[in-house]
Protein backbone atom coordinates (compact mmCIF):
# COMPACT_ATOMS: atom_id res chain seq x y z
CA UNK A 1 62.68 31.74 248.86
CA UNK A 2 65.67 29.27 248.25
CA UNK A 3 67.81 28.01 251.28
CA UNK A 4 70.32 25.48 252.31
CA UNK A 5 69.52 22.70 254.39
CA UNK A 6 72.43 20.31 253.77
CA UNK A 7 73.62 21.36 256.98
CA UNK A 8 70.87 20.83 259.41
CA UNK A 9 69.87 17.92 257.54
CA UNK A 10 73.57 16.08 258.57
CA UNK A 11 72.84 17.03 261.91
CA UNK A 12 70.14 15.19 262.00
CA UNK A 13 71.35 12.07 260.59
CA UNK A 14 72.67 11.37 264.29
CA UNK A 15 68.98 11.28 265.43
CA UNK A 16 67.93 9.53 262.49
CA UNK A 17 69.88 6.12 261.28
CA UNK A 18 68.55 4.93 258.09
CA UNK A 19 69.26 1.48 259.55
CA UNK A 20 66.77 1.65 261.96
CA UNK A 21 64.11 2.32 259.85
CA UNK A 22 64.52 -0.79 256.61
CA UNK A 23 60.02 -0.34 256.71
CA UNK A 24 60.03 3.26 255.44
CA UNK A 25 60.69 3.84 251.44
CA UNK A 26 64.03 6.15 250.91
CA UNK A 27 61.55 8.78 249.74
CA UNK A 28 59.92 9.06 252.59
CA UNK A 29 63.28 8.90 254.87
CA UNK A 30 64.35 12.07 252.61
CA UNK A 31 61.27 13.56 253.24
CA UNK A 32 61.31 13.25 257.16
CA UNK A 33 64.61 14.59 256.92
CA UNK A 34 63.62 17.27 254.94
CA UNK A 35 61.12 18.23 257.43
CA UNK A 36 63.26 17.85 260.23
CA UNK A 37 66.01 20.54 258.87
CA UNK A 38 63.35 22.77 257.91
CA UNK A 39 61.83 22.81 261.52
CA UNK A 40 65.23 23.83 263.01
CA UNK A 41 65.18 27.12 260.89
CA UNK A 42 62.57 29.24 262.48
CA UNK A 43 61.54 31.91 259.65
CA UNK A 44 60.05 34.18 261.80
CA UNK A 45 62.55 34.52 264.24
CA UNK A 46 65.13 37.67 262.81
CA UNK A 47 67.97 36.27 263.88
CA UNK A 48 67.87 33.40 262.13
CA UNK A 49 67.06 34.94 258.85
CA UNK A 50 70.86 34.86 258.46
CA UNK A 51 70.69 31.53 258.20
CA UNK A 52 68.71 31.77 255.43
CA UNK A 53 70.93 31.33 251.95
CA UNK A 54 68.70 33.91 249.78
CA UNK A 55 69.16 33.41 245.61
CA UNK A 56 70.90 36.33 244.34
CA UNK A 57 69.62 37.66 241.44
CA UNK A 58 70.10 40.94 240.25
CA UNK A 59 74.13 41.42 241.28
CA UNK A 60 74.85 38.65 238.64
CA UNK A 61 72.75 39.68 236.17
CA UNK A 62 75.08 39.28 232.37
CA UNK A 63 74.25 42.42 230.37
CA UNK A 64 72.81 40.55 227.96
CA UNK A 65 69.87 39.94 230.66
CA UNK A 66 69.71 43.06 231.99
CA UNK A 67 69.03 44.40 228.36
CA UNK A 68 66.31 41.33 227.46
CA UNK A 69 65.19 42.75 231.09
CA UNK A 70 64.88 46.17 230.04
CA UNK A 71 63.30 45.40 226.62
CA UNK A 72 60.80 43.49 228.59
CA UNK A 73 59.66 46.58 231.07
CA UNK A 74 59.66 48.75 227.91
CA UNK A 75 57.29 46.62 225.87
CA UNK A 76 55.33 45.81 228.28
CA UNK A 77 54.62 49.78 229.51
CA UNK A 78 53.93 50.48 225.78
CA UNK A 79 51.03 47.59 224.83
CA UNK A 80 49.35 47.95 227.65
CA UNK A 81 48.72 51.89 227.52
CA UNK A 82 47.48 50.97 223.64
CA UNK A 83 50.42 51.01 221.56
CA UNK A 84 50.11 48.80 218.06
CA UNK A 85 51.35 45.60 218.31
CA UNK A 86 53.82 46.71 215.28
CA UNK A 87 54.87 49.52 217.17
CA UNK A 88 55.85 48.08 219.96
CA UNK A 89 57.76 45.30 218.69
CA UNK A 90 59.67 47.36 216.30
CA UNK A 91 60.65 49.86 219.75
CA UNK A 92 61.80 46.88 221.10
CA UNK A 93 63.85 45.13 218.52
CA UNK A 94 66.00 48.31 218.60
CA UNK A 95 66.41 47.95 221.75
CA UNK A 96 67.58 44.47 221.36
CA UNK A 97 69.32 45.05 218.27
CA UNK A 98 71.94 47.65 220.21
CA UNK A 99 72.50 45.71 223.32
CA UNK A 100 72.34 41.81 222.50
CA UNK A 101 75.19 40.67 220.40
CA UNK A 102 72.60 37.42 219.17
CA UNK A 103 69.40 38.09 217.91
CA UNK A 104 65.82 38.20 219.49
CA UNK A 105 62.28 37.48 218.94
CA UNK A 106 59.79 38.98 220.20
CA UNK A 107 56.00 37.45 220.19
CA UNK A 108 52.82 39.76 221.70
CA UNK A 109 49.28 37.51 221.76
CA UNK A 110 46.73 39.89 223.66
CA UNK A 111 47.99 39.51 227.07
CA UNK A 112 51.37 37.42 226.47
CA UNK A 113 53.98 39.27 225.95
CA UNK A 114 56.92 36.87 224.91
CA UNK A 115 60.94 37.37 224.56
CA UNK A 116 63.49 34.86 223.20
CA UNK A 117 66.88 34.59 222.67
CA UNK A 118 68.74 31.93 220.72
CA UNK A 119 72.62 31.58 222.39
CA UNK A 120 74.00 29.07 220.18
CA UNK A 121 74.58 25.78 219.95
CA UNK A 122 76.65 25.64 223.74
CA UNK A 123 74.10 27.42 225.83
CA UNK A 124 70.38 27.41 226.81
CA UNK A 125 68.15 29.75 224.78
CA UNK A 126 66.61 32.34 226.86
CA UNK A 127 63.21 32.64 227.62
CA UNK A 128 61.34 35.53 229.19
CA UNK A 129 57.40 35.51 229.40
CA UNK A 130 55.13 38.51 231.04
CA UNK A 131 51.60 38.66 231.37
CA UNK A 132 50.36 42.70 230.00
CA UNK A 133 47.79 44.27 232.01
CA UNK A 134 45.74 46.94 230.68
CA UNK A 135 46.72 50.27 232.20
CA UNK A 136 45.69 54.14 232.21
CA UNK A 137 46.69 55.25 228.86
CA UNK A 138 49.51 57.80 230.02
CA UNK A 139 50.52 59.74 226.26
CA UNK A 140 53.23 61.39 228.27
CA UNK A 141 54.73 58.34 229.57
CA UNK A 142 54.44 57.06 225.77
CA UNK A 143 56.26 59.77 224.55
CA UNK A 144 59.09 59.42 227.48
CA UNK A 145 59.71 55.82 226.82
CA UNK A 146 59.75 55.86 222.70
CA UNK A 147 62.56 58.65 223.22
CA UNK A 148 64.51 56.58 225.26
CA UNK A 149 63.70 53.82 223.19
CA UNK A 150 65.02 56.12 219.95
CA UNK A 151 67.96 57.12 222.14
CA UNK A 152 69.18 53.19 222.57
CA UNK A 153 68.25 52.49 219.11
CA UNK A 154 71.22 55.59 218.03
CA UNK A 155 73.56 54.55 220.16
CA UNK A 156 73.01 57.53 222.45
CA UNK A 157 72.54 55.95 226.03
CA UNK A 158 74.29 53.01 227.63
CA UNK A 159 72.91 50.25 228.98
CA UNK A 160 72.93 51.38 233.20
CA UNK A 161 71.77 54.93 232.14
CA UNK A 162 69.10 53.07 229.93
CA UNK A 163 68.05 51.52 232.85
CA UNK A 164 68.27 54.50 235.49
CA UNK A 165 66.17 56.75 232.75
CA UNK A 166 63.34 53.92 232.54
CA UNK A 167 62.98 53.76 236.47
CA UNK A 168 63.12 57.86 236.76
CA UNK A 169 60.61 57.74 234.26
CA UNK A 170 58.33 55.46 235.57
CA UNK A 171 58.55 56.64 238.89
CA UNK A 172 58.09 60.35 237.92
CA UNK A 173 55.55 59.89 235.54
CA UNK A 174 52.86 62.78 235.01
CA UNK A 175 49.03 62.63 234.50
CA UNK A 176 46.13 64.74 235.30
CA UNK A 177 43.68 63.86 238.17
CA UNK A 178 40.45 61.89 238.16
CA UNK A 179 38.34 65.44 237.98
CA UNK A 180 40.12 66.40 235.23
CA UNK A 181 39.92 62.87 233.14
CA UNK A 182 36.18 63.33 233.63
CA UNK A 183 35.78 66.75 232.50
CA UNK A 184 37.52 65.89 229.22
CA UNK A 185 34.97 62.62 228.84
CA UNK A 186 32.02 65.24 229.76
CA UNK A 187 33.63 67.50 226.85
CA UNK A 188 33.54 64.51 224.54
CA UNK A 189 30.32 64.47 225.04
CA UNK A 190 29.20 67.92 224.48
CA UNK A 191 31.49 67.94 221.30
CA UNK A 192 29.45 64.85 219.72
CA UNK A 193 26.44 66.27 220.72
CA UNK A 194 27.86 70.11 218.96
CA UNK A 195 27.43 67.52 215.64
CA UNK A 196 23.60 67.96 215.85
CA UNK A 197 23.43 70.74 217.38
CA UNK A 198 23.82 74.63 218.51
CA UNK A 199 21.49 74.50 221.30
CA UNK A 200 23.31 75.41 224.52
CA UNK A 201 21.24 73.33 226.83
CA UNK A 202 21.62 70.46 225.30
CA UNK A 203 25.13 70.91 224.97
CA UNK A 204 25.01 71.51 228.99
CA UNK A 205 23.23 68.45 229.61
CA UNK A 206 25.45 66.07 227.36
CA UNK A 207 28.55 67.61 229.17
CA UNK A 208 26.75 66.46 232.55
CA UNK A 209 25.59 63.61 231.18
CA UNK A 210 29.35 62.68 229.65
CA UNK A 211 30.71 64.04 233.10
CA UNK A 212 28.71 61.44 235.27
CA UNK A 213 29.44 58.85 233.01
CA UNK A 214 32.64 58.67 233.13
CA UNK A 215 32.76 58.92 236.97
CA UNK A 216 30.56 56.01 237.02
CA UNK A 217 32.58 53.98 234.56
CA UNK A 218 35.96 54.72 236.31
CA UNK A 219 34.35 54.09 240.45
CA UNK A 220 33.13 50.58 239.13
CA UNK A 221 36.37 50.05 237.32
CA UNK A 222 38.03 50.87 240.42
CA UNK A 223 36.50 48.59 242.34
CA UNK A 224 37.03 45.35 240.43
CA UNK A 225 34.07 44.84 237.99
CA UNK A 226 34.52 43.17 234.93
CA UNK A 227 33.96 45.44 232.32
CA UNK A 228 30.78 43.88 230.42
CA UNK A 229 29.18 44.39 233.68
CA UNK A 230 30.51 48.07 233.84
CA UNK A 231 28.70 48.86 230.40
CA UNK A 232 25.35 47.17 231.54
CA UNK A 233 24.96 49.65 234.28
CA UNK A 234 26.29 52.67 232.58
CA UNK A 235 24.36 52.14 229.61
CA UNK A 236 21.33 51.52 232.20
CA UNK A 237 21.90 54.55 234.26
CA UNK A 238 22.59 57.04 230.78
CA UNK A 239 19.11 55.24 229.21
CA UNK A 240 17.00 55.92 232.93
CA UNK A 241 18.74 59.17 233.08
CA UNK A 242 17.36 60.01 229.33
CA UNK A 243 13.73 58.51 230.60
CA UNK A 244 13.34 60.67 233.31
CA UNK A 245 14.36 63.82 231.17
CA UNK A 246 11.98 62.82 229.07
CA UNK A 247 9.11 62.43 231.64
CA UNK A 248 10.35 66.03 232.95
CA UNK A 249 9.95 67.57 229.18
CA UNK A 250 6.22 65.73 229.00
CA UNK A 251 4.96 67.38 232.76
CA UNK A 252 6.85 70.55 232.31
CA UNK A 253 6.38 71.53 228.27
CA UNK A 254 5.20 75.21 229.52
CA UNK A 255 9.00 76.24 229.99
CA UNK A 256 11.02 78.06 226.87
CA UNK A 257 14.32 76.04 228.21
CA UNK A 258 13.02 72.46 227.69
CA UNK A 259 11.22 72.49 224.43
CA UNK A 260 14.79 72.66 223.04
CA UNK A 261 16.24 69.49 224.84
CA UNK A 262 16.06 66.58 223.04
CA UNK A 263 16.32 62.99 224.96
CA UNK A 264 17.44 61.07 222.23
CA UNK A 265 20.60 63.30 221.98
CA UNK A 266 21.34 63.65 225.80
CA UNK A 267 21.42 59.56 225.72
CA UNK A 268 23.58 59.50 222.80
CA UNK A 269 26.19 61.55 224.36
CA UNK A 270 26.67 59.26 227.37
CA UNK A 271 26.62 56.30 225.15
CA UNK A 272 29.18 57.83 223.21
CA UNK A 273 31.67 57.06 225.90
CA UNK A 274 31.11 53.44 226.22
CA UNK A 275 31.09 52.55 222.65
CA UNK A 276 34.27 50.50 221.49
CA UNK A 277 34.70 52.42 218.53
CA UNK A 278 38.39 53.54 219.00
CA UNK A 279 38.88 49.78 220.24
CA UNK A 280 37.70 48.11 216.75
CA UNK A 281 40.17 50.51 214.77
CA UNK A 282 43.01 49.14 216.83
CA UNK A 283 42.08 45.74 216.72
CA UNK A 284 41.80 46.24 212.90
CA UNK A 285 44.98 47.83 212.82
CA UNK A 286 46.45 44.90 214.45
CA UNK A 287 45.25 42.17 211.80
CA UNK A 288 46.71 44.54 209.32
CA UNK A 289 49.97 44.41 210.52
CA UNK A 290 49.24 40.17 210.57
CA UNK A 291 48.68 39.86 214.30
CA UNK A 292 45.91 37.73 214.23
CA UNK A 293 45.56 36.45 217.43
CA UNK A 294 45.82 40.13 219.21
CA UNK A 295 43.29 41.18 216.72
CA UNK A 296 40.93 38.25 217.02
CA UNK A 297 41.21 38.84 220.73
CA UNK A 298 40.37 42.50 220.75
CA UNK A 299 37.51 42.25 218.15
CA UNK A 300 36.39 39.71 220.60
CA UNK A 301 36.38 42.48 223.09
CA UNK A 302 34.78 44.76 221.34
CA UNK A 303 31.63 42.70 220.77
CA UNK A 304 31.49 41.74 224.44
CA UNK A 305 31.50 45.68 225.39
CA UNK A 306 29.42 46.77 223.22
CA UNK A 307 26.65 44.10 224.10
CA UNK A 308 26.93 45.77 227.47
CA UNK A 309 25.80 48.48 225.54
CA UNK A 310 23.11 46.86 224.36
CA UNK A 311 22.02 44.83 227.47
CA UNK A 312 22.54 47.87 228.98
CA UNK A 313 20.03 50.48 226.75
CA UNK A 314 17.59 47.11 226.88
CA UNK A 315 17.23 47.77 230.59
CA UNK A 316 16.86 51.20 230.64
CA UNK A 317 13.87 50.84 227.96
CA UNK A 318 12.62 48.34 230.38
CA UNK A 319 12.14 50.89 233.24
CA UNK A 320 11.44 53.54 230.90
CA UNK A 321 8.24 51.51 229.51
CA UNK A 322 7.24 51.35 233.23
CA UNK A 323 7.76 55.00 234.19
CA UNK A 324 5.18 55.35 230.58
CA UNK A 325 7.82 56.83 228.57
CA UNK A 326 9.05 56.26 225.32
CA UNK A 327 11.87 57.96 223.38
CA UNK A 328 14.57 56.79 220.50
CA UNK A 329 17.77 55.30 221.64
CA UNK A 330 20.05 55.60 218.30
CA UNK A 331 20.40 58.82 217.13
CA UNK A 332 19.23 57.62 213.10
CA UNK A 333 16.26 60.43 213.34
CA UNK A 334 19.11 62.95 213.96
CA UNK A 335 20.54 65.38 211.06
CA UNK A 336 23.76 66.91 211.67
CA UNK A 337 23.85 70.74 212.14
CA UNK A 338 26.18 73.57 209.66
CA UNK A 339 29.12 72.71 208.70
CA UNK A 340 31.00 75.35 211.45
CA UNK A 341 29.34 73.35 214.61
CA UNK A 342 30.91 69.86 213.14
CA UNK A 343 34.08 71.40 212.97
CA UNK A 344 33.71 72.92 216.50
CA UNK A 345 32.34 69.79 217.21
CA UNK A 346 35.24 67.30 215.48
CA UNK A 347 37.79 70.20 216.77
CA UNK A 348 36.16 69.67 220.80
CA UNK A 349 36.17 65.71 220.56
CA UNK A 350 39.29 65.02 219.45
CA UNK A 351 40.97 67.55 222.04
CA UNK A 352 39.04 66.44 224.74
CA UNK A 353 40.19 62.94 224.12
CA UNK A 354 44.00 63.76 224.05
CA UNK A 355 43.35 65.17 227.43
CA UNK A 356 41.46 62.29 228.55
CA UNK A 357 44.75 60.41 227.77
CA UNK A 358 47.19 63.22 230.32
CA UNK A 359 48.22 64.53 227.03
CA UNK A 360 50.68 67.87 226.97
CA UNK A 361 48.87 70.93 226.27
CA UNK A 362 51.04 70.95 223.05
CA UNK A 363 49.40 67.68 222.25
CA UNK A 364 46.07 68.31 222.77
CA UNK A 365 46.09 71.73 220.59
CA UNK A 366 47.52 69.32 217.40
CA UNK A 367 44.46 66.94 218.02
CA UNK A 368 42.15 69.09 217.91
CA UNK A 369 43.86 70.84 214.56
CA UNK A 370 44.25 66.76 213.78
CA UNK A 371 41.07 65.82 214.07
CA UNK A 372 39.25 69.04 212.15
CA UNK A 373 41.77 68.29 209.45
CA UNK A 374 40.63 64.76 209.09
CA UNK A 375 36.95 65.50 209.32
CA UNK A 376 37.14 68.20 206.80
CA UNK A 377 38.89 65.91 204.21
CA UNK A 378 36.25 63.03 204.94
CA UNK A 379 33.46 65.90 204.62
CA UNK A 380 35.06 66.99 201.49
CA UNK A 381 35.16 63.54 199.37
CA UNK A 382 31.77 62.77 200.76
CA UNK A 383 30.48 66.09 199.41
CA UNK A 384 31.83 65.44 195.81
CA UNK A 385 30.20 61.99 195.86
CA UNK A 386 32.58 59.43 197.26
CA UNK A 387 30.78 57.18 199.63
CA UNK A 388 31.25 57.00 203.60
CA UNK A 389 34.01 54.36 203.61
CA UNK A 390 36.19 54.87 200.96
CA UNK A 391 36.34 58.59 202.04
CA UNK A 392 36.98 57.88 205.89
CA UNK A 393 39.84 55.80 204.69
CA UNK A 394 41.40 58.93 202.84
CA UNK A 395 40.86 60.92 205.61
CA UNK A 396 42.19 58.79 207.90
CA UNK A 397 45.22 58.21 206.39
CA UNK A 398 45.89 62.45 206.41
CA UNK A 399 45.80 61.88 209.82
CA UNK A 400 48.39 59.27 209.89
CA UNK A 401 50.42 61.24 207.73
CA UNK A 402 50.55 64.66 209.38
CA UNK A 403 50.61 63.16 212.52
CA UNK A 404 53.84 61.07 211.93
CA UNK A 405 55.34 64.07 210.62
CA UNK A 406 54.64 66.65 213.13
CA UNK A 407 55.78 63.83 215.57
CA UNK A 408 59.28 64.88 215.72
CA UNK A 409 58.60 68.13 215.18
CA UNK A 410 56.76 69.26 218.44
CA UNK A 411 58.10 65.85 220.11
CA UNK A 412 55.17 64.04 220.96
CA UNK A 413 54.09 60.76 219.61
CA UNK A 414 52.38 60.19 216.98
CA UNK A 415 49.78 57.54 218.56
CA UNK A 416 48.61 60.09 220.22
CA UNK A 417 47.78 62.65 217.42
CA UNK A 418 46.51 59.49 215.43
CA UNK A 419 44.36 58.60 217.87
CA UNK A 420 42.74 61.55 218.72
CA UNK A 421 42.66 62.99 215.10
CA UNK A 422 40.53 59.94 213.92
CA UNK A 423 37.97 59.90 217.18
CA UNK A 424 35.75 61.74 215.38
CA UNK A 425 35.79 59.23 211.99
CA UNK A 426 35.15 56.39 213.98
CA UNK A 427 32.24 54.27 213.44
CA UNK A 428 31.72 53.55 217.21
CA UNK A 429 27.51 55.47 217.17
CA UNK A 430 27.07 52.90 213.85
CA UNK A 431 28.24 49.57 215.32
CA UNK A 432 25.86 50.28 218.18
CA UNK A 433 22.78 51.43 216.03
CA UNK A 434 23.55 48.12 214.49
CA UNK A 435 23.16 46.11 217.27
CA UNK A 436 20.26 47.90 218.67
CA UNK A 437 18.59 47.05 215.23
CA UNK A 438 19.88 43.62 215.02
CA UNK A 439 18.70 42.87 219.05
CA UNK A 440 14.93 45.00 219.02
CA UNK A 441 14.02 43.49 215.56
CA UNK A 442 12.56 39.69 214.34
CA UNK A 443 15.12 37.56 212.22
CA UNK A 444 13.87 37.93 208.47
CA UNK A 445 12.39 41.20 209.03
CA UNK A 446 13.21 44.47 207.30
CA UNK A 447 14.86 46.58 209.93
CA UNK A 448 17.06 43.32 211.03
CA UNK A 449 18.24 43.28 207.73
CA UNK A 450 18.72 47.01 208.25
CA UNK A 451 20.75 46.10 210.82
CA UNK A 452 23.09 43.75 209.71
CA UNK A 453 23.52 46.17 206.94
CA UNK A 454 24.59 48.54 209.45
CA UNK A 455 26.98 46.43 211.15
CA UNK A 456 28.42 45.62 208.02
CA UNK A 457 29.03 49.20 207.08
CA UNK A 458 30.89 50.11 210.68
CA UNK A 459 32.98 47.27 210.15
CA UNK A 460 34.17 48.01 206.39
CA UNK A 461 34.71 51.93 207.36
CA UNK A 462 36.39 50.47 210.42
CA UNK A 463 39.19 48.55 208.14
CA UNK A 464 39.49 51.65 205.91
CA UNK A 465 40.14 53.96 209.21
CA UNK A 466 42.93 51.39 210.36
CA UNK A 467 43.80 50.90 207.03
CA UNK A 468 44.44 54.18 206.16
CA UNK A 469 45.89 55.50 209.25
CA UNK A 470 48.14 52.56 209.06
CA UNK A 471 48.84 53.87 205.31
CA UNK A 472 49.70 57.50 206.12
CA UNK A 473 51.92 56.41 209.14
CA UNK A 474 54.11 54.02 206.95
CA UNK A 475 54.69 56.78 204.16
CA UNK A 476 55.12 59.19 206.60
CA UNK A 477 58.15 57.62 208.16
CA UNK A 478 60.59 58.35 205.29
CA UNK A 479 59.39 61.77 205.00
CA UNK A 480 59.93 62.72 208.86
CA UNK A 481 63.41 61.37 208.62
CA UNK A 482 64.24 63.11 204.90
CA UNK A 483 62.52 66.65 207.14
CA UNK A 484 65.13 65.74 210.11
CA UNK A 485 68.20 65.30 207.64
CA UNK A 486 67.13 68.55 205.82
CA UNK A 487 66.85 70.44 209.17
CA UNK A 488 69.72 69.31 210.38
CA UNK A 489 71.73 70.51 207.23
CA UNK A 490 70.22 73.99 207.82
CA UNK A 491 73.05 76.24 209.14
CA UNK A 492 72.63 77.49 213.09
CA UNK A 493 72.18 81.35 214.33
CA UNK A 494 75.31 80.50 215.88
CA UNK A 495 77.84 79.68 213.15
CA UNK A 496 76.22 82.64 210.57
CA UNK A 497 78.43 85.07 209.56
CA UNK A 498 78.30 88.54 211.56
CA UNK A 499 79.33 92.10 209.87
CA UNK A 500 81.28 94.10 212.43
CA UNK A 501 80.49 97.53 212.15
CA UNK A 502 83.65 100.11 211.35
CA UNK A 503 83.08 102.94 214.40
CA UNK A 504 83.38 106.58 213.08
């Protein structure tokens, strides 16, 4: 709050002569007058907030700020519901590009998001700095703001209706409640668990199991816990929850239904939802495109999450060996079912994600075609020898292909189709059977070697998912804009010919 005191402050010099006080500094008569004025402006007194000369802002904002303004608020809604780094500067250097007659730079480190402007040699560069904080991925509000964002970069929108579209959109933006964000994360669950398995109760149980997860991940979130401590006690609770199914199988084995359920898989499926998989592909992604310092930061991240994980399943082993039960945390004993369940699976997982995310139904019917698409090619090379990593690269950039193109076709974006269509390639269930190994095993031993090795192989298929979805989504660019220019060319219903009929 900036107001004028010049006036009281004269007013008071006939109280206070400067004369009469030669043993005071002159920064300490300022100061006394200071205080003085300020004392005769009561602030919480209504009618004197008149008096009060408030700093206008906004009614003498140049265009060029409003747009720098607007870029900001765009950027800044787009990294922190996931967006690339790449992406996101490249939406907003259009933005600039059409509305700022000198050019821009834009800088995003993690949780900086920076904006400067160079004026010339006569006037002050222009500086704009936001912090990002992370937010609810919302792929409907993504889709909203990278139209608008395509509209400014054609020259379709002004610069007030630019501004009047972003705040309608952010005020009317649409998701999906709580209930139905957890019933997607319990139907990520069941679909991972559909991988190794047909058996219907188990499928049940890792749907529960996913279900109470994710209310227990988002009521701690909620609440203001960091997130390594959110993955402790989730990773606890899924590993006790497993434990005490298991002690249930041991006391009850006489019943048909529980000789099918198998602990190691109803664990795995809560785990599922913690693991930073998704999170390590992105942060890849982003030291592809040379955004080092986002993608040291996230990687970072990721290895602070998912020892939560760890710290998390160490507990629950804890209390399990003092309830005198015993069962495998890391589903490496586990052999994936026929080939139609992983597709049902793959098809159920990536679907269930794009919901997750308040996804339109349009967009969360191409997912699931997505992500079956890009686990059938990665089953395919694998199946005609090509190793794990070379053939989830492949895969992964069909995904990043087809979904660019089929962007702009069904007009939602492609993140979202990316995202979900890879979910299932992922090496989220490796990076934490690495850890586990690396953690429960002796330095020099066998099975920590073993685990390095593992760690080592979720990382390298990690760089060829980013790599390749990165891939498909640059040469998929040119292609969706040569599709738009040949649909465009096509001739309308309207302006066909028509034969008139001669009437007898």
């Amino acid at each position: 709050m900036i107001f004028s005191i010049q006036t009281v402050a004269t007013s008071r010099l006939a109280y206070y002569n400067y004369n009469d006080m030669p043993h005071l500094p002159t920064h300490k008569v300022l100061l006394k007058l200071a205080k003085s004025a300020a004392r005769k402006i009561d602030l919480n007194t209504p009618s004197n907030l008149s008096k009060i000369d408030f700093e206008k802002i906004d009614e003498n904002l140049t265009p060029n700020m409003r747009a720098l303004r607007l870029t900001m608020s765009i950027a800044d809604q787009l990294f922190s519901m996931g967006v690339a780094a790449s992406d996101v500067v490249h939406s907003a250097l259009a933005i600039t590009n059409t509305y700022c007659k000198r050019p821009v730079h834009i800088d995003i480190s993690y949780t900086l998001l920076t904006i400067s402007q160079d004026r010339g040699i006569n006037k002050e560069p222009l500086t704009m700095i936001r912090t990002v904080t992370t937010r609810t991925t919302n792929y409907q509000t993504i889709q909203s703001l990278q139209e608008l964002a395509k509209m400014i970069r054609s020259r379709q929108i002004t610069l007030s209706d630019a501004e009047k579209q972003l705040k309608k959109i952010l005020e009317s933006s649409t998701s999906y409640s709580r209930w139905m964000v957890y019933l997607s994360d319990g139907g990520i669950g069941a679909g991972i668990s559909i991988l190794y398995t047909g058996s219907i109760p188990i499928i049940v149980l890792s749907f529960l199991i996913g279900f109470l997860t994710s209310w227990i991940l988002d009521k701690l979130d909620r609440i203001g816990v960091p997130s390594f401590f959110i993955q402790v006690i989730a990773a606890a609770g899924v590993t006790v929850i497993a434990a005490v199914l298991t002690n249930f199988i041991n006391n009850y084995e006489a019943l048909d239904i529980i000789s099918y359920i198998n602990p190691t898989l109803i664990a795995i499926s809560g785990i599922v939802l913690l693991v930073a998989g998704m999170m390590i592909v992105g942060a890849l992604q982003d030291a592809i495109d040379e955004y080092y310092l986002t993608a040291t930061a996230r990687i970072l991240k990721v290895i602070m999450k998912t020892g939560g994980i760890v710290l998390g399943v160490t507990i629950g082993l804890y209390i399990a060996k003092k309830m005198n039960t015993n069962f495998a945390t890391t589903p490496d004993g586990l052999a994936l079912t026929s080939i139609t369940y992983q597709y049902i699976g793959a098809a159920i997982t990536a679907a269930c994600f794009a919901l997750g995310n308040h996804s339109r139904l349009t967009g969360i019917i191409l997912s699931g075609v997505v992500g079956v698409a890009g686990y059938y090619c990665s089953i395919v090379f694998i199946n005609n020898g090509m190793e794990a990593i070379p053939a989830s690269g492949i895969a992964a950039c069909a995904v990043g292909l087809s979904s660019t193109v089929i962007s702009r076709i069904w007009r939602i974006p492609s993140v979202a189709t990316i995202s979900a269509g890879i979910i299932p390639l992922v090496p989220g269930i490796t990076l934490y059977n690495g850890l586990m190994q690396v953690v429960q095993n002796s330095p020099g031993t066998a099975l920590f070697d073993q685990g390095m090795g593992t760690l080592l192989r979720a990382f390298m298929i990690a760089i060829t998912i980013a790599a390749g979805a990165s891939f498909g989504n640059i040469i998929g660019r040119p292609m969706r804009r040569k599709l738009i220019k040949l649909h465009n060319k096509l001739p309308s219903l309207s302006n066909l010919p028509i034969r008139k009929q001669n009437k007898s």
